[in-house]
Protein backbone atom coordinates (compact mmCIF):
# COMPACT_ATOMS: atom_id res chain seq x y z
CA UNK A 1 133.37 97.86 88.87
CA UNK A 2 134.70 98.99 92.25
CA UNK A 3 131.44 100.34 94.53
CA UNK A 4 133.14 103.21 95.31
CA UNK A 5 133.62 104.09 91.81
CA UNK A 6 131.02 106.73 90.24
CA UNK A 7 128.22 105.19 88.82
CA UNK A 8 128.27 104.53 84.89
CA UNK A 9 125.34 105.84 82.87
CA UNK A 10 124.55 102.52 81.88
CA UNK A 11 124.67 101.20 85.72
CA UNK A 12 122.07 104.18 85.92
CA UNK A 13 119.98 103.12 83.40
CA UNK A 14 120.19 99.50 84.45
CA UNK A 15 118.77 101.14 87.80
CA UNK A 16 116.43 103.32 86.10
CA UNK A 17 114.74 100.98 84.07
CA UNK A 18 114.69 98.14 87.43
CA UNK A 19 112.36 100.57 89.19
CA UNK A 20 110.00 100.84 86.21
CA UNK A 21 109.36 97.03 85.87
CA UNK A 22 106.60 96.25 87.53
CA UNK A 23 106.72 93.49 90.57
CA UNK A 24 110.54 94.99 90.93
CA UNK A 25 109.49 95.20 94.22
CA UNK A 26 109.20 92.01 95.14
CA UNK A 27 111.19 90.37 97.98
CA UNK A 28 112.97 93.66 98.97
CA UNK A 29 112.94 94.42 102.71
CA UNK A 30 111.32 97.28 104.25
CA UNK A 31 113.71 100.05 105.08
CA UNK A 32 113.58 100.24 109.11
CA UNK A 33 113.66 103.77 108.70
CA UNK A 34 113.27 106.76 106.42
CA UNK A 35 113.07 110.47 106.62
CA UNK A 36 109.63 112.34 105.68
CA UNK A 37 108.65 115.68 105.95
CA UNK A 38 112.10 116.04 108.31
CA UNK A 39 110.87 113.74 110.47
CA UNK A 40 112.22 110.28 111.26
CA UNK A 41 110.07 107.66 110.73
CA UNK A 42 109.83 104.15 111.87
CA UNK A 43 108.78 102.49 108.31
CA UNK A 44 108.78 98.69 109.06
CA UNK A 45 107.56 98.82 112.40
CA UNK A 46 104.64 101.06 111.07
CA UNK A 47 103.76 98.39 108.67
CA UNK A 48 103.76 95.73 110.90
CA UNK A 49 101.56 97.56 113.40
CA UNK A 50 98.82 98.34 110.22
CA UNK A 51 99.10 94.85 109.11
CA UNK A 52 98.24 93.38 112.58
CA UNK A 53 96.14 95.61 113.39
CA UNK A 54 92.70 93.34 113.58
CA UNK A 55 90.26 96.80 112.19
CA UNK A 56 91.16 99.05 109.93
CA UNK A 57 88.25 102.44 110.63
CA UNK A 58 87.43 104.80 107.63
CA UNK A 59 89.99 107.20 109.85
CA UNK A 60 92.57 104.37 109.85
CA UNK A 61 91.92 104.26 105.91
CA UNK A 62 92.28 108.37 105.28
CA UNK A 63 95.78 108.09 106.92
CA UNK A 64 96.66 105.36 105.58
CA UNK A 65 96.11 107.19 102.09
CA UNK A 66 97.59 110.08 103.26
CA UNK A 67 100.95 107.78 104.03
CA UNK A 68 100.57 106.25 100.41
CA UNK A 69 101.03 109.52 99.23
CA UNK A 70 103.83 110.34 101.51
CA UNK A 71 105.63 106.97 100.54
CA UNK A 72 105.40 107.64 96.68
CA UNK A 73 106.64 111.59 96.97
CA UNK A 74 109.66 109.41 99.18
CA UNK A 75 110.00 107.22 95.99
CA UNK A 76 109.66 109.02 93.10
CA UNK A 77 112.29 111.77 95.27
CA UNK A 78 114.74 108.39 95.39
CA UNK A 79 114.36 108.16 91.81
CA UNK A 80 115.18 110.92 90.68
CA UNK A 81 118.41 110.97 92.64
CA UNK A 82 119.49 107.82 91.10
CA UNK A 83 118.65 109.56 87.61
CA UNK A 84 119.86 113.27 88.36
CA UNK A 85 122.87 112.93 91.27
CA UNK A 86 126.25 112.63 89.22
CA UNK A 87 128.97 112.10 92.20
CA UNK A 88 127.22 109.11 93.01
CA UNK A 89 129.16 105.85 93.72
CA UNK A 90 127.82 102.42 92.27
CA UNK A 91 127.06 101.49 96.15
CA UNK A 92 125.11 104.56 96.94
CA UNK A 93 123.01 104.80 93.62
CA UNK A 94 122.34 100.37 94.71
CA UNK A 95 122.05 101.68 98.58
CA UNK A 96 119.20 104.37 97.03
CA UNK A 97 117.38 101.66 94.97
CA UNK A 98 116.86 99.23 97.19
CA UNK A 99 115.51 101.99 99.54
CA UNK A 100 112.98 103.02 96.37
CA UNK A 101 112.51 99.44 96.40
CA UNK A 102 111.31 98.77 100.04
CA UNK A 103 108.87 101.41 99.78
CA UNK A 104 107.47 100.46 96.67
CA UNK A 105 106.84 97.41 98.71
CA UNK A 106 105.52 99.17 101.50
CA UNK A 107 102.71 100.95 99.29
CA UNK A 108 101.82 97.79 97.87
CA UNK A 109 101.09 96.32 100.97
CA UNK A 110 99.38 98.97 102.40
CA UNK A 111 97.70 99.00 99.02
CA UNK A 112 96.71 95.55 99.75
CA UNK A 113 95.88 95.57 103.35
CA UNK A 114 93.52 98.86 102.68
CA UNK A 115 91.04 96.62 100.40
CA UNK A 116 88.23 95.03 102.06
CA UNK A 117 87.97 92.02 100.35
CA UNK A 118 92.13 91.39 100.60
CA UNK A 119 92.39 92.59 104.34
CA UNK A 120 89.77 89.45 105.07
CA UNK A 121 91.32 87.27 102.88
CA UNK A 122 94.94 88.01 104.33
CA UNK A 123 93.96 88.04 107.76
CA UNK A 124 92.34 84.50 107.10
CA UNK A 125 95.31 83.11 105.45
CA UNK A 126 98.06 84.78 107.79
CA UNK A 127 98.58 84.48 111.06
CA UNK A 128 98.14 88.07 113.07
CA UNK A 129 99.73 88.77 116.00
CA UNK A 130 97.14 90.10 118.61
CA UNK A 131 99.55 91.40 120.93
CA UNK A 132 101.36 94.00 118.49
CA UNK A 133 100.80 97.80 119.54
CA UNK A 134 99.94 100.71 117.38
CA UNK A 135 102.57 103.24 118.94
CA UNK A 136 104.24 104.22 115.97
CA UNK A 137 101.55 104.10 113.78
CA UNK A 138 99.31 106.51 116.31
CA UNK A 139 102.42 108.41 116.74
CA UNK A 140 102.72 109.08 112.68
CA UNK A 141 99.23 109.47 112.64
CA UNK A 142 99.48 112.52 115.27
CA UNK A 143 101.90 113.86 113.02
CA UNK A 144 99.96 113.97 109.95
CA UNK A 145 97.26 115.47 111.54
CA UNK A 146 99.50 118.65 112.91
């Protein structure tokens, strides 16, 4: 089927049922950037800055909970596009999961990176960059707070 074609049910489905496996996730790139709360937000750089930053505070760890939550609304809203939306093309309802897809990922690793016992395990095992800022994520974190 052509991309630019509407999307069959059973492409939908296929879609649909892709996002409820678990590990789906897997290997899918971060989206650079996504909209939330009408505000554009640097996704991938914000993860890199949390994952290299070398302390995570308890305030660190309420925003990062709060951005969980952000990220899943983001998902599950993706989702239901792919299910609901019928003047979709097969390359926008793909375009959409992969999206879905890359922040799954993105809550799993902040999932990850917000347990103790993982964050010292990863940041034995991985190499952290020292000399990565926090803009963005201070930036998002301003916003949150507003």
């Amino acid at each position: 089927m052509d991309g630019k074609e509407e999307i069959s049910e059973k492409e939908r489905q296929t879609l649909l049922n892709k996002l409820h496996k678990s590990l789906f996730w897997v290997g899918e790139q971060i989206p650079q950037k996504i909209r939330i709360n009408e505000k554009q937000v640097h996704l991938h750089e914000i993860i890199w800055e949390i994952v290299n930053k070398p302390k995570l505070d308890k305030e660190d760890q309420k925003d990062i909970e709060e951005f969980i939550y952000l990220l899943t609304k983001k998902e599950t809203e993706y989702e239901e596009l792919i299910e609901k939306e019928k003047n979709f093309s097969s390359d926008e309802a793909n375009e959409l999961f992969e999206r879905a897809a890359g922040i799954k990922r993105s809550i799993m690793d902040l999932k990850e990176l917000t347990s103790p016992s993982k964050r010292k395990k990863l940041c034995k095992e991985r190499h952290i960059c020292k000399d990565v800022g926090t803009s963005e994520w201070d930036a998002f974190t301003k916003e949150l707070k507003k």
